[in-house]
C-alpha atoms as a PDB file:
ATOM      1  CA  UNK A   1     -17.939 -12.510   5.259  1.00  0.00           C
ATOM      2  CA  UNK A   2     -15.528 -12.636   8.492  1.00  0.00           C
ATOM      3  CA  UNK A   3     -12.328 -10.592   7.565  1.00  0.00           C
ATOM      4  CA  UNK A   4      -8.939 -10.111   9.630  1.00  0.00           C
ATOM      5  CA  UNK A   5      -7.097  -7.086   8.643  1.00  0.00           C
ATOM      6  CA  UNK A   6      -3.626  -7.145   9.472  1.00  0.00           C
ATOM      7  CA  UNK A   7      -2.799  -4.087  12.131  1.00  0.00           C
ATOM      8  CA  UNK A   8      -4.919  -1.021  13.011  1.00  0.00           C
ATOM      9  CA  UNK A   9      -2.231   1.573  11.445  1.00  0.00           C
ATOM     10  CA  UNK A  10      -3.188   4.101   9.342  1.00  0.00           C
ATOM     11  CA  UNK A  11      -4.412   2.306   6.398  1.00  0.00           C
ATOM     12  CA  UNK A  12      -5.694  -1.094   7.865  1.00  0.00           C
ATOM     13  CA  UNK A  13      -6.906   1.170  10.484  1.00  0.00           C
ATOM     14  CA  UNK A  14      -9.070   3.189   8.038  1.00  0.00           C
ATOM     15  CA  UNK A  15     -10.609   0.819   5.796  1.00  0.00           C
ATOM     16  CA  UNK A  16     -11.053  -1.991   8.865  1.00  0.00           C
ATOM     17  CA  UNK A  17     -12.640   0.599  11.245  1.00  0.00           C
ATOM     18  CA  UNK A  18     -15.288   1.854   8.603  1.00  0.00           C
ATOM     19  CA  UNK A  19     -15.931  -2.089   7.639  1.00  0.00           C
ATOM     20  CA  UNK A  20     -16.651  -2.528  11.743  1.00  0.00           C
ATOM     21  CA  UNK A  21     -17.923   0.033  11.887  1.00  0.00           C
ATOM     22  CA  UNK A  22     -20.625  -0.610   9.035  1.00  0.00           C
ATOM     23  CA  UNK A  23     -21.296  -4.390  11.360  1.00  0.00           C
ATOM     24  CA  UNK A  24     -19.293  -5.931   8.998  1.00  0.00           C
ATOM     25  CA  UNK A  25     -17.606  -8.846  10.627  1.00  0.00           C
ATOM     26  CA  UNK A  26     -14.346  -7.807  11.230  1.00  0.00           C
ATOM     27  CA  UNK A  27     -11.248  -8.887  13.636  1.00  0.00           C
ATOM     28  CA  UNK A  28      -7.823  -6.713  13.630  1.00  0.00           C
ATOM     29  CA  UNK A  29      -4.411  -8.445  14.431  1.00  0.00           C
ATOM     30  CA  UNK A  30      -2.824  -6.883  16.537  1.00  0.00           C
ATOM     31  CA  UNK A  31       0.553  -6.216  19.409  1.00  0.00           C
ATOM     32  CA  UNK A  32      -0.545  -6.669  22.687  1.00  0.00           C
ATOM     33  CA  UNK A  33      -0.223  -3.112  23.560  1.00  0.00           C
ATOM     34  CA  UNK A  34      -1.947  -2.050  20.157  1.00  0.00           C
ATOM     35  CA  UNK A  35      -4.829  -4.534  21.691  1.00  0.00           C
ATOM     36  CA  UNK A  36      -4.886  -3.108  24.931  1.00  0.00           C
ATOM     37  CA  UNK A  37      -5.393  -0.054  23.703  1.00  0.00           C
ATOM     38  CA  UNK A  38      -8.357  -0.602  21.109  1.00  0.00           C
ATOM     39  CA  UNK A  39      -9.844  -2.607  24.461  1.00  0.00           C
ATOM     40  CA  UNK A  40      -9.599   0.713  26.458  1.00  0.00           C
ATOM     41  CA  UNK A  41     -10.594   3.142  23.697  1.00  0.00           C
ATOM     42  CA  UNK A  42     -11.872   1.743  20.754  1.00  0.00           C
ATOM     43  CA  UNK A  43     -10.815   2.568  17.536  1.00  0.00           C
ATOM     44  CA  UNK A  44     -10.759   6.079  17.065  1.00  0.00           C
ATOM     45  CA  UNK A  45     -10.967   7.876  13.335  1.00  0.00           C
ATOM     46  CA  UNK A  46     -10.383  11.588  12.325  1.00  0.00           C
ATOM     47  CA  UNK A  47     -12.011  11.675   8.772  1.00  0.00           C
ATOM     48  CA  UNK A  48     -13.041  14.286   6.002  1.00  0.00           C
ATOM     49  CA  UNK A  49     -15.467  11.920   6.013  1.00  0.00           C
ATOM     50  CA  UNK A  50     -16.475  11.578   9.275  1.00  0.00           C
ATOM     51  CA  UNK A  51     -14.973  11.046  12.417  1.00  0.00           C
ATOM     52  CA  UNK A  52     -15.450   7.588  14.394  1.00  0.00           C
ATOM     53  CA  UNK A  53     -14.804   5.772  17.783  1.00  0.00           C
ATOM     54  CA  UNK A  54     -15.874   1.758  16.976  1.00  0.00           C
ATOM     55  CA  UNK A  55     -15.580  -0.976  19.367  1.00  0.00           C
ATOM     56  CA  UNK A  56     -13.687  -3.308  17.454  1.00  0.00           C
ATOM     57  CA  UNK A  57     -12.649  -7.130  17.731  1.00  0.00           C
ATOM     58  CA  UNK A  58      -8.777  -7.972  18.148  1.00  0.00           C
ATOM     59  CA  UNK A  59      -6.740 -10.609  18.246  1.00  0.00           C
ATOM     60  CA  UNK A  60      -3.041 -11.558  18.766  1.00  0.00           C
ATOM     61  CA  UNK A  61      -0.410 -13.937  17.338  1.00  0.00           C
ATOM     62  CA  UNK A  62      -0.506 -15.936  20.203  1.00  0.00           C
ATOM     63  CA  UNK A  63      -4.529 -16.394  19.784  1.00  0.00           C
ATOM     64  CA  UNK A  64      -5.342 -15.795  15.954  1.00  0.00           C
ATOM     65  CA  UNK A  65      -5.342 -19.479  15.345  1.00  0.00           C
ATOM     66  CA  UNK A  66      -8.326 -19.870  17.538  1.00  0.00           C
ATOM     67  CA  UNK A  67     -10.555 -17.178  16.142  1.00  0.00           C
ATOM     68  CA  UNK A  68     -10.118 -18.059  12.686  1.00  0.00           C
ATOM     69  CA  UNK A  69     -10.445 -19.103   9.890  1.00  0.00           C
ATOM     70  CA  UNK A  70     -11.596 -16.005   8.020  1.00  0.00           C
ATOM     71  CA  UNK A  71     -12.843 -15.651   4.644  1.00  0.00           C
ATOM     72  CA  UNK A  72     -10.704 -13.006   3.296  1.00  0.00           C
ATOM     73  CA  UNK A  73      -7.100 -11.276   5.007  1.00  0.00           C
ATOM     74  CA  UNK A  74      -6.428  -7.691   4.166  1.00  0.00           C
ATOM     75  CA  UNK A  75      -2.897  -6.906   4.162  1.00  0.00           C
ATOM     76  CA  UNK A  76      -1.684  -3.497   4.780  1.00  0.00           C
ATOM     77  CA  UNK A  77       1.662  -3.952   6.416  1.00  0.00           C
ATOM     78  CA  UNK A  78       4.705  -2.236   5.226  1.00  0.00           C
ATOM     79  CA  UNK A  79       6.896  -3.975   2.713  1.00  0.00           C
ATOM     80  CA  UNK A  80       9.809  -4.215   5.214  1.00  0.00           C
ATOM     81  CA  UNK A  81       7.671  -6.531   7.640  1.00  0.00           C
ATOM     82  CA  UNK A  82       6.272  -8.731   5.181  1.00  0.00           C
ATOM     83  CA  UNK A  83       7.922 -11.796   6.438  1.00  0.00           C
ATOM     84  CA  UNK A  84       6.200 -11.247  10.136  1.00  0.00           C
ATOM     85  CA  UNK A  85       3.126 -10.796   8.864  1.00  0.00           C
ATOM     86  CA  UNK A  86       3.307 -13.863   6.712  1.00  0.00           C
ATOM     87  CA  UNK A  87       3.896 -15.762  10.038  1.00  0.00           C
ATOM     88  CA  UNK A  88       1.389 -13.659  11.734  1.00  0.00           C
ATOM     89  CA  UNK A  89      -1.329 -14.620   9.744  1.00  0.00           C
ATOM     90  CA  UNK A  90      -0.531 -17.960   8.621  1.00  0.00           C
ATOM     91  CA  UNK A  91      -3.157 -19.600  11.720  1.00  0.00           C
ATOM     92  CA  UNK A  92      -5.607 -17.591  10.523  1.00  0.00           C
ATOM     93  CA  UNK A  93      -5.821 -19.165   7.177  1.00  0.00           C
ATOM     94  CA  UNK A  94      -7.931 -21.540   6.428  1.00  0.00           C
ATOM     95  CA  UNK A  95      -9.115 -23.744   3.438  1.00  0.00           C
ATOM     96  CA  UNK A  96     -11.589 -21.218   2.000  1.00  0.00           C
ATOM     97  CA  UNK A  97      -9.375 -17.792   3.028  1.00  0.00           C
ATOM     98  CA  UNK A  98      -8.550 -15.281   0.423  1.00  0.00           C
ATOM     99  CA  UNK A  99      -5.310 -13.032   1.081  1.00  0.00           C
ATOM    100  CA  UNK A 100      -5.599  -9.335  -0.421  1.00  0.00           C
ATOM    101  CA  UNK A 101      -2.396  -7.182  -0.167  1.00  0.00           C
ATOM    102  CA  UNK A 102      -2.827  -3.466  -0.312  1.00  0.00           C
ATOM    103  CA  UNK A 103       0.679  -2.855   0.053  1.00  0.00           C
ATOM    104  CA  UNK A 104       2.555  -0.362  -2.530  1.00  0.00           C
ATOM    105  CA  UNK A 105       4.704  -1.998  -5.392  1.00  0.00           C
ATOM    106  CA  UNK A 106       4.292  -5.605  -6.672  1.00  0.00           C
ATOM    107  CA  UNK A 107       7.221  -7.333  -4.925  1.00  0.00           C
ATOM    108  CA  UNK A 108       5.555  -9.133  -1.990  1.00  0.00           C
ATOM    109  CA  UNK A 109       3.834 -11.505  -4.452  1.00  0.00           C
ATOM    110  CA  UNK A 110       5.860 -14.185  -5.070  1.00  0.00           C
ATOM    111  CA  UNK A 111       6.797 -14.526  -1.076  1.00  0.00           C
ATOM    112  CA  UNK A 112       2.454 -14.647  -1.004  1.00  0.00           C
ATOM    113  CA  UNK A 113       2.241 -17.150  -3.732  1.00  0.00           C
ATOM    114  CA  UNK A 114       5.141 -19.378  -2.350  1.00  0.00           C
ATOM    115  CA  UNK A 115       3.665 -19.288   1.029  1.00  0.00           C
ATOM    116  CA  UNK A 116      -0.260 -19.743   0.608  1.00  0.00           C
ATOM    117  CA  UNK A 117      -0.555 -20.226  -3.236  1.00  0.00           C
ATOM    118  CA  UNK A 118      -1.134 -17.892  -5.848  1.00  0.00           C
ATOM    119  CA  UNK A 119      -4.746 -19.181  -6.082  1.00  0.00           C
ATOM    120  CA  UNK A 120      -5.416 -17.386  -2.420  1.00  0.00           C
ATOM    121  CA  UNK A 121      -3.965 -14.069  -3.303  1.00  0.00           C
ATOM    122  CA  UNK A 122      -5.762 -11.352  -4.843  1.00  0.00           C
ATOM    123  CA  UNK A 123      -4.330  -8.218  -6.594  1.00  0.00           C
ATOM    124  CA  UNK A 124      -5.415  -4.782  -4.939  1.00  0.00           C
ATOM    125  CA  UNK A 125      -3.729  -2.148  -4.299  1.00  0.00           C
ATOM    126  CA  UNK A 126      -5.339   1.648  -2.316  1.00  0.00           C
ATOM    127  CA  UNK A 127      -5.228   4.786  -2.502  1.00  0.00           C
ATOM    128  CA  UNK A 128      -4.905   6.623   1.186  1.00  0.00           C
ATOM    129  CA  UNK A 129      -3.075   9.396   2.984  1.00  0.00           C
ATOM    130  CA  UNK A 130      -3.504   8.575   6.629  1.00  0.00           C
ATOM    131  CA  UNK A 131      -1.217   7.614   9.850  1.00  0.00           C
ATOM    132  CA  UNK A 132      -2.146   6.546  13.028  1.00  0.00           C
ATOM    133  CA  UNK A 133      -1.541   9.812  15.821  1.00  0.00           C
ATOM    134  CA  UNK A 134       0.379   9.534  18.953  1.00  0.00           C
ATOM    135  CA  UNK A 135      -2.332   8.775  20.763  1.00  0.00           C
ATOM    136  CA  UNK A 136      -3.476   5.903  18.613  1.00  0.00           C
ATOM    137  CA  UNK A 137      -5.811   7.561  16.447  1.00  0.00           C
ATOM    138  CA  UNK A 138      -6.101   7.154  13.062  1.00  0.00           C
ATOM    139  CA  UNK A 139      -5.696  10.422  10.902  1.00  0.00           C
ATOM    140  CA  UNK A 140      -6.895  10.386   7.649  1.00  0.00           C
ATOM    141  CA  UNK A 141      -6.005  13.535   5.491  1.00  0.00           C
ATOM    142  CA  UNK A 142      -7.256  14.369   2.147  1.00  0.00           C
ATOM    143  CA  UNK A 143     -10.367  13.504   0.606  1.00  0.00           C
ATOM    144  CA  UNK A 144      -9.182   9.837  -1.091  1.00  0.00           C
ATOM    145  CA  UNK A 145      -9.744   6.337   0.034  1.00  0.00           C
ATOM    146  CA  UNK A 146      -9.832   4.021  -2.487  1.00  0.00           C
ATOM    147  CA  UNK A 147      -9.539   0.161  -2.714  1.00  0.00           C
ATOM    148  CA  UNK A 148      -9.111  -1.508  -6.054  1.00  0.00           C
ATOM    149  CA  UNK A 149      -8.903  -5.301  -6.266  1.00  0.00           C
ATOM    150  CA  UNK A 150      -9.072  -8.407  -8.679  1.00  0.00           C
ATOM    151  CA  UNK A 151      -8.375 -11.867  -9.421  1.00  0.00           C
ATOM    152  CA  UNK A 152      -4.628 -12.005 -10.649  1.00  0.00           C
ATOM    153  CA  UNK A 153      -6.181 -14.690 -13.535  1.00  0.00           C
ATOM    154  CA  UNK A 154      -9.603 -12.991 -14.227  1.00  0.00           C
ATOM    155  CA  UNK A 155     -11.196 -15.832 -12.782  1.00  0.00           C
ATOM    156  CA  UNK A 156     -14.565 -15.836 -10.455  1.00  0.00           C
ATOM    157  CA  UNK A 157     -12.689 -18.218  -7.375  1.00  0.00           C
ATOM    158  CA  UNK A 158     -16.349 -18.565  -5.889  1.00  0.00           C
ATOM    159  CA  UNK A 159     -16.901 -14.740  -6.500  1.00  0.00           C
ATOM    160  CA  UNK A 160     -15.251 -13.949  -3.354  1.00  0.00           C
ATOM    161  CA  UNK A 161     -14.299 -10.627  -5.068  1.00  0.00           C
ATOM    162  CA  UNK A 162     -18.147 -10.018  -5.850  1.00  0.00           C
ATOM    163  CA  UNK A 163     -18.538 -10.529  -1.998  1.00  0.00           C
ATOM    164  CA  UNK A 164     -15.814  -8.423  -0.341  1.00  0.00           C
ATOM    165  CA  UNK A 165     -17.099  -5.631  -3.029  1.00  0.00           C
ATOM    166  CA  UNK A 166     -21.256  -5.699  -1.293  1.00  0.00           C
ATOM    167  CA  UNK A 167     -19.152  -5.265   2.033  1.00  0.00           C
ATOM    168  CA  UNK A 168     -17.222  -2.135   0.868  1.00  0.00           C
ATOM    169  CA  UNK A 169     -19.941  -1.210  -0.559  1.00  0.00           C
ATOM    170  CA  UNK A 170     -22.068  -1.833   2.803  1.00  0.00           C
ATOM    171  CA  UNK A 171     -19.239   0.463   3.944  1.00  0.00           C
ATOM    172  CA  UNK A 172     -19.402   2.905   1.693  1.00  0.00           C
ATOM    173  CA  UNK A 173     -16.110   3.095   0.973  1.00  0.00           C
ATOM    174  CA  UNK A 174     -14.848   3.825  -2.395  1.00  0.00           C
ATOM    175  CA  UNK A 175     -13.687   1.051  -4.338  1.00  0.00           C
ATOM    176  CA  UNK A 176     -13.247  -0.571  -8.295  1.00  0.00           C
ATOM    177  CA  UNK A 177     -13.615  -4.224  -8.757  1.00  0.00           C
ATOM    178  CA  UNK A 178     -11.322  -4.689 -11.277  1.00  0.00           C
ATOM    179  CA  UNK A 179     -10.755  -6.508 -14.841  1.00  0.00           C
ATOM    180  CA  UNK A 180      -7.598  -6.295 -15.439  1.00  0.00           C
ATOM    181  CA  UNK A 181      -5.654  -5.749 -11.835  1.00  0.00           C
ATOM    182  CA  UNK A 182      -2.329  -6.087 -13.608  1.00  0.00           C
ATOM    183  CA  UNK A 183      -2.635  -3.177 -15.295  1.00  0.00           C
ATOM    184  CA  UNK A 184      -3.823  -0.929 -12.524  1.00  0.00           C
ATOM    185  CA  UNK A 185      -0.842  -2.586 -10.231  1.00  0.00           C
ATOM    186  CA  UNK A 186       1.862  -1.258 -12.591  1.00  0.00           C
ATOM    187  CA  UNK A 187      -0.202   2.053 -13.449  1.00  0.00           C
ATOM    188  CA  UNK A 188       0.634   2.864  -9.635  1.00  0.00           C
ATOM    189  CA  UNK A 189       3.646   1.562  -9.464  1.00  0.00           C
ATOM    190  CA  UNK A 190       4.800   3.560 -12.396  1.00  0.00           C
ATOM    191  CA  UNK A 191       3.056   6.641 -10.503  1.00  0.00           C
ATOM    192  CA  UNK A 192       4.865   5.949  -7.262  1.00  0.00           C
ATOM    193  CA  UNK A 193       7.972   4.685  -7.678  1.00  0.00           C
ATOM    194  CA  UNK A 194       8.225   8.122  -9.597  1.00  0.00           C
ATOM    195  CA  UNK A 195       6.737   9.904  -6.874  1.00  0.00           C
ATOM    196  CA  UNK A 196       8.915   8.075  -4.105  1.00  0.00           C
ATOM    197  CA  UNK A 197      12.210   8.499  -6.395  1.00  0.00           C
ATOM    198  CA  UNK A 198      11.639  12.114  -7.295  1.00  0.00           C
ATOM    199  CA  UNK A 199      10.027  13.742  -3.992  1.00  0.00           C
ATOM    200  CA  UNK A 200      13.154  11.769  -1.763  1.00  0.00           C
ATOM    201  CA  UNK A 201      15.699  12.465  -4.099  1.00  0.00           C
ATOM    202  CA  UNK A 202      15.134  15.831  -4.136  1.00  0.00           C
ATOM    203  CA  UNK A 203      13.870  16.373  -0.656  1.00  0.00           C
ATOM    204  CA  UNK A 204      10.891  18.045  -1.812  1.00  0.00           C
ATOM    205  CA  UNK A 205       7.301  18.971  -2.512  1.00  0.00           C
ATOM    206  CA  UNK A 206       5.821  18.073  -6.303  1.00  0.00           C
ATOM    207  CA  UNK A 207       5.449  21.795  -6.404  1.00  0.00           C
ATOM    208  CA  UNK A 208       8.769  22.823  -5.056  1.00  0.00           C
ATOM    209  CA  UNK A 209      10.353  20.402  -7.720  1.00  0.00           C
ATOM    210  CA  UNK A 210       8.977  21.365 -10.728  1.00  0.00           C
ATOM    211  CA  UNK A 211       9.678  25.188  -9.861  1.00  0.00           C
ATOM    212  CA  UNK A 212      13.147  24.648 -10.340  1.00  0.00           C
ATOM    213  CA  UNK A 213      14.532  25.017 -14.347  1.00  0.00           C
ATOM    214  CA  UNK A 214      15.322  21.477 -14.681  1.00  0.00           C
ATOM    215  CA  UNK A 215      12.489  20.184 -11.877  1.00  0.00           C
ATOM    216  CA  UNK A 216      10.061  18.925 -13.951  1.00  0.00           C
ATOM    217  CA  UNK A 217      12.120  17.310 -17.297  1.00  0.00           C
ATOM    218  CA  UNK A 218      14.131  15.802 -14.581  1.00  0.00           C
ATOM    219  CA  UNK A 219      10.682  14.508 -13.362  1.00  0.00           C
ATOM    220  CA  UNK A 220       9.555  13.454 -16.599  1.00  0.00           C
ATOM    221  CA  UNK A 221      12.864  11.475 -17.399  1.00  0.00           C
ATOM    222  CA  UNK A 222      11.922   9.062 -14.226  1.00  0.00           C
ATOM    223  CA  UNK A 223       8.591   8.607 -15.208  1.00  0.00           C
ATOM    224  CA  UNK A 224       9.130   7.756 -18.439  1.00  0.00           C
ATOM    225  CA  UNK A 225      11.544   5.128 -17.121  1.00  0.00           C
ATOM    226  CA  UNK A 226       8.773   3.634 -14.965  1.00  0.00           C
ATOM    227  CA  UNK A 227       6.614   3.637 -18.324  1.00  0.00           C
ATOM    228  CA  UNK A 228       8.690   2.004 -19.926  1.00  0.00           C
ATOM    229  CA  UNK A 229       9.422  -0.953 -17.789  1.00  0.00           C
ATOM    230  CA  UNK A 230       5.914  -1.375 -17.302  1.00  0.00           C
ATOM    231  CA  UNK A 231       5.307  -1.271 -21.101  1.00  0.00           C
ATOM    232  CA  UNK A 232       8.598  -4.267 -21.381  1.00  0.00           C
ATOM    233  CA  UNK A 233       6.556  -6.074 -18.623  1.00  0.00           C
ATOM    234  CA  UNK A 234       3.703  -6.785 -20.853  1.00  0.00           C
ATOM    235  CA  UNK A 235       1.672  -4.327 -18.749  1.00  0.00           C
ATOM    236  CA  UNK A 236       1.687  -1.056 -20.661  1.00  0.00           C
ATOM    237  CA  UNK A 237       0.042   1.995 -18.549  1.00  0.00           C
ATOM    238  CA  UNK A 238      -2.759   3.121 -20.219  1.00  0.00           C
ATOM    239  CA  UNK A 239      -3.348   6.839 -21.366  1.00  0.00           C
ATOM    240  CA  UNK A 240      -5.818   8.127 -19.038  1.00  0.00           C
ATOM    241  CA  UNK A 241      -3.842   6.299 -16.060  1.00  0.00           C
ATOM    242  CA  UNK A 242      -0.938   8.085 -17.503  1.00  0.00           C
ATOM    243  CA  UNK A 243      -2.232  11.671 -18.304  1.00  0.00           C
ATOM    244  CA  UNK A 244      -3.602  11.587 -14.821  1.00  0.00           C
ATOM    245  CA  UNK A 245      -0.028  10.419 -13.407  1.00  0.00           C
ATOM    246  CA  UNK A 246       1.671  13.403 -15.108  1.00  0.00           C
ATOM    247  CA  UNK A 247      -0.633  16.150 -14.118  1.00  0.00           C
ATOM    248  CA  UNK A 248      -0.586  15.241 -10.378  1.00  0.00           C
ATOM    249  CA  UNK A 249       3.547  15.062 -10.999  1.00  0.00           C
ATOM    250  CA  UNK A 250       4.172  18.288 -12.478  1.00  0.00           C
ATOM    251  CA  UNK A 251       1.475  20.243 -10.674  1.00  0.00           C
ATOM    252  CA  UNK A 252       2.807  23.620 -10.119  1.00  0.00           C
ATOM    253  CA  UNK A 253       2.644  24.577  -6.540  1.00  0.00           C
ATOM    254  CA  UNK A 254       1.485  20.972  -5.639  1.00  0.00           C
ATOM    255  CA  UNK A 255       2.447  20.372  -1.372  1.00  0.00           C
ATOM    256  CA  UNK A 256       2.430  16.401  -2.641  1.00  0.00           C
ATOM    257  CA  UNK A 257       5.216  14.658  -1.340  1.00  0.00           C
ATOM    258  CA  UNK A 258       5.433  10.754  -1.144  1.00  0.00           C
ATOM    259  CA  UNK A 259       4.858   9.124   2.554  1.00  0.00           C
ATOM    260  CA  UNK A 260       8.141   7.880   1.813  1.00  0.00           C
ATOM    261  CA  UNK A 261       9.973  11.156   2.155  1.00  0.00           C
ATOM    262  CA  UNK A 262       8.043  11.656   5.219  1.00  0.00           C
ATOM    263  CA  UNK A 263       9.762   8.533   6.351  1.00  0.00           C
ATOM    264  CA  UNK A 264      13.757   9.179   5.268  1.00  0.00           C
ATOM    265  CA  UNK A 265      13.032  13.034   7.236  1.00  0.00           C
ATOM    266  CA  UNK A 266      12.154  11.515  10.414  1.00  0.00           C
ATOM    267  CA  UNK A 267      15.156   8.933  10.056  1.00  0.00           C
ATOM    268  CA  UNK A 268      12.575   6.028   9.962  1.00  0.00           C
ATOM    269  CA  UNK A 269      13.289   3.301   7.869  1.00  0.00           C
ATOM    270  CA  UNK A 270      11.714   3.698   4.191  1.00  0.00           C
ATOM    271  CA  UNK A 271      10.155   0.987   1.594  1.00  0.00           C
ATOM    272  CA  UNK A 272      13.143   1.574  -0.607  1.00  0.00           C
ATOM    273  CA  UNK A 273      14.166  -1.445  -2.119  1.00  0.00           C
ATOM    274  CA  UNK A 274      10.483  -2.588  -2.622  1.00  0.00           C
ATOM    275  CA  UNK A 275       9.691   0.309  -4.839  1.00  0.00           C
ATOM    276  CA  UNK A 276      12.211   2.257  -6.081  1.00  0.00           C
ATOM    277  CA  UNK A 277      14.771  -0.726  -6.320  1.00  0.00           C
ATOM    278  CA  UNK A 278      11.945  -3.300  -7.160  1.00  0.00           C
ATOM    279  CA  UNK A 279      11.584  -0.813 -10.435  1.00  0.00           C
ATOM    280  CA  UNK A 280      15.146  -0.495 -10.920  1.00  0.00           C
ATOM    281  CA  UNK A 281      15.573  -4.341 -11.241  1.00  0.00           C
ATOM    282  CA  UNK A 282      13.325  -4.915 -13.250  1.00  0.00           C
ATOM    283  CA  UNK A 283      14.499  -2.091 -15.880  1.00  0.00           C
ATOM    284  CA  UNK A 284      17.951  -3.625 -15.758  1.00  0.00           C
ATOM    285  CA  UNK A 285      16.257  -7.237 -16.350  1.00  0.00           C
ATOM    286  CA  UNK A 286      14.107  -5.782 -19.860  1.00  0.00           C
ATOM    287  CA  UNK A 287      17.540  -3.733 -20.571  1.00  0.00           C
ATOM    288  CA  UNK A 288      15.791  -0.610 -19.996  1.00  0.00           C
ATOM    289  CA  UNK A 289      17.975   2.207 -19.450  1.00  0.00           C
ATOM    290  CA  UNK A 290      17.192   3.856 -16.114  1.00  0.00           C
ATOM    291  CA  UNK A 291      19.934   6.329 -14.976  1.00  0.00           C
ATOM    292  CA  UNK A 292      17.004   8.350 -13.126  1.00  0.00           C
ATOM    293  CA  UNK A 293      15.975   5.425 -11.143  1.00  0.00           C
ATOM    294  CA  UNK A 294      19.535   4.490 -10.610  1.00  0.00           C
ATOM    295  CA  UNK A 295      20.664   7.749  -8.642  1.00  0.00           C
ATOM    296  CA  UNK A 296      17.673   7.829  -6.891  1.00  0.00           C
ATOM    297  CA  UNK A 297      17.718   4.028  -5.130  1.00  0.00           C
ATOM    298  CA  UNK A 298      21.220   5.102  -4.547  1.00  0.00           C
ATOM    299  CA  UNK A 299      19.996   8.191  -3.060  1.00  0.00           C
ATOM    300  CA  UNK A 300      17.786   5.570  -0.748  1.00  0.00           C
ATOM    301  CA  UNK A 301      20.861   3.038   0.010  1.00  0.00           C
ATOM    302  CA  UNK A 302      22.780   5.767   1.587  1.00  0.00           C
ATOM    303  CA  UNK A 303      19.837   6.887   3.730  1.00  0.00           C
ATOM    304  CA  UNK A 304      19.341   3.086   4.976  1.00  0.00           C
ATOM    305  CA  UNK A 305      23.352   2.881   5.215  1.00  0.00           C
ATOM    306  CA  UNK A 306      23.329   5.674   7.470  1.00  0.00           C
ATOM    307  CA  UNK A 307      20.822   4.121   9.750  1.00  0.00           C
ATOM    308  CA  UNK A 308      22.572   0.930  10.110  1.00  0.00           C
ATOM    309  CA  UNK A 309      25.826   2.487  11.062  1.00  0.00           C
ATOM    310  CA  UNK A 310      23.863   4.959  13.810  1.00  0.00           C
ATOM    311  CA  UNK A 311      21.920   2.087  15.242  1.00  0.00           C
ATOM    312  CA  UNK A 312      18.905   3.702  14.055  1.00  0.00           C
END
């Protein structure tokens, strides 16, 4: 299976490198300084589970056309550059090419679908902590990384999924081949747009939160909106998704924060409207009251407004 992962940042970074590094045949897309650098270096991972230098194989806008087509594209951009790397990829795909997003939230699928057809994009989503260091390494913290994918209309689509699962597998990296991919979309979305909203709003750990006297009902409230959209969607989050969501939101003493507050404290630009908002207008579309989600989006606007009017 040839794959082209979109960047060599912290997450396509990860799960790319350990799929080169397992031989599986697999290009990165690249800047020209990002490939310049992976030429020089390699591709250089600081794991729990094991650091790694691979040689990899790159390519650029201006030559992806000519080392494609690839079987499957795993896209792990943030939600903010979605329309580049629609543009970036779009020599690369070919008759036979898959597309699988592993970017948070559910809103870059219709600009997938109008572009390339629904019938080429898969649902997935991850589960990662990691960054790429300033000296082009990628850090992964924690002890997760986890891929979960599935066809979007439970069909087989020449059990490409069945293939990109033996390479993860060749891998060994964790991952669920799904049978329902809907429902595990909005059981993280629910999880993270609360996470985002909560841990931003508040400027604060999980733990930190929930120590406060109205921390963790405040907490709750949000979630609940989240669940309940999802439930008006026609994608109700089941209860183990959902008893696991809670616990890891109300842990007492939990350092959990969302990458997005990360983001909004260094005065970087944050995947606001494709999470929180996303969630928010989709509430008001079912008529689901959301007051939680409302202040914190808000909360989010002023950040971004604040950037635009400092140049950030």
């Amino acid at each position: 299976m040839r794959i082209l992962v979109l960047g060599a940042g912290g997450t396509g970074g990860y799960f790319g490198g350990r799929l080169a590094q397992a031989g599986v045949d697999t290009t990165f897309l690249v800047r020209p300084e990002r490939a310049q650098a992976l030429e020089a270096h390699g591709l250089v991972i600081r794991s729990p589970f094991g650091d790694a230098t691979v040689s990899v194989r790159h390519t650029t806008a201006d030559t992806v056309g000519a080392a494609g087509p690839f079987d499957l594209v795993l896209l792990s951009c943030k939600a903010y550059d979605l329309h580049s790397a629609i543009e970036a990829i779009d020599p690369a795909v070919g008759d036979g090419t898959a597309i699988l997003p592993i970017l948070n939230g559910l809103a870059h699928y219709p600009a997938l679908d109008r572009r390339f057809g629904a019938d080429r994009i898969i649902g997935g989503l991850c589960v990662i902590s990691a960054a790429k260091g300033s000296a082009g390494e990628i850090i992964h913290f924690g002890n997760g990384a986890s891929i979960t994918f599935g066809e979007r209309d439970g069909g087989k689509h020449g059990g490409r999924c069945d293939a990109f699962a033996a390479e993860l597998a060749r891998a060994h990296v964790d991952h669920t081949l799904s049978t329902d991919i809907h429902r595990d979309l909005w059981a993280k979305f629910s999880f993270l747009a609360t996470l985002a909203g909560a841990t931003c709003l508040f400027r604060a750990s999980v733990g930190d939160i929930v120590s406060t006297h109205d921390g963790r009902h405040l907490v709750e409230r949000m979630y609940e909106e989240c669940l309940g959209v999802a439930r008006a969607s026609g994608h109700a989050v089941p209860d183990n998704a959902r008893s696991f969501a809670w616990k890891t939101l109300t842990q007492e003493g939990s350092p959990l924060t969302a990458s997005m507050l990360r983001d909004l404290e260094s005065g970087q630009r944050v995947e606001a409207d494709h999470i929180v908002g996303d969630m928010l207008r989709r509430a008001r579309e079912a008529a689901v009251p959301s007051p939680m989600l409302e202040v914190a989006f808000a909360h989010l606007q002023a950040h971004e407004a604040r950037r635009a009017r400092e140049g950030a």
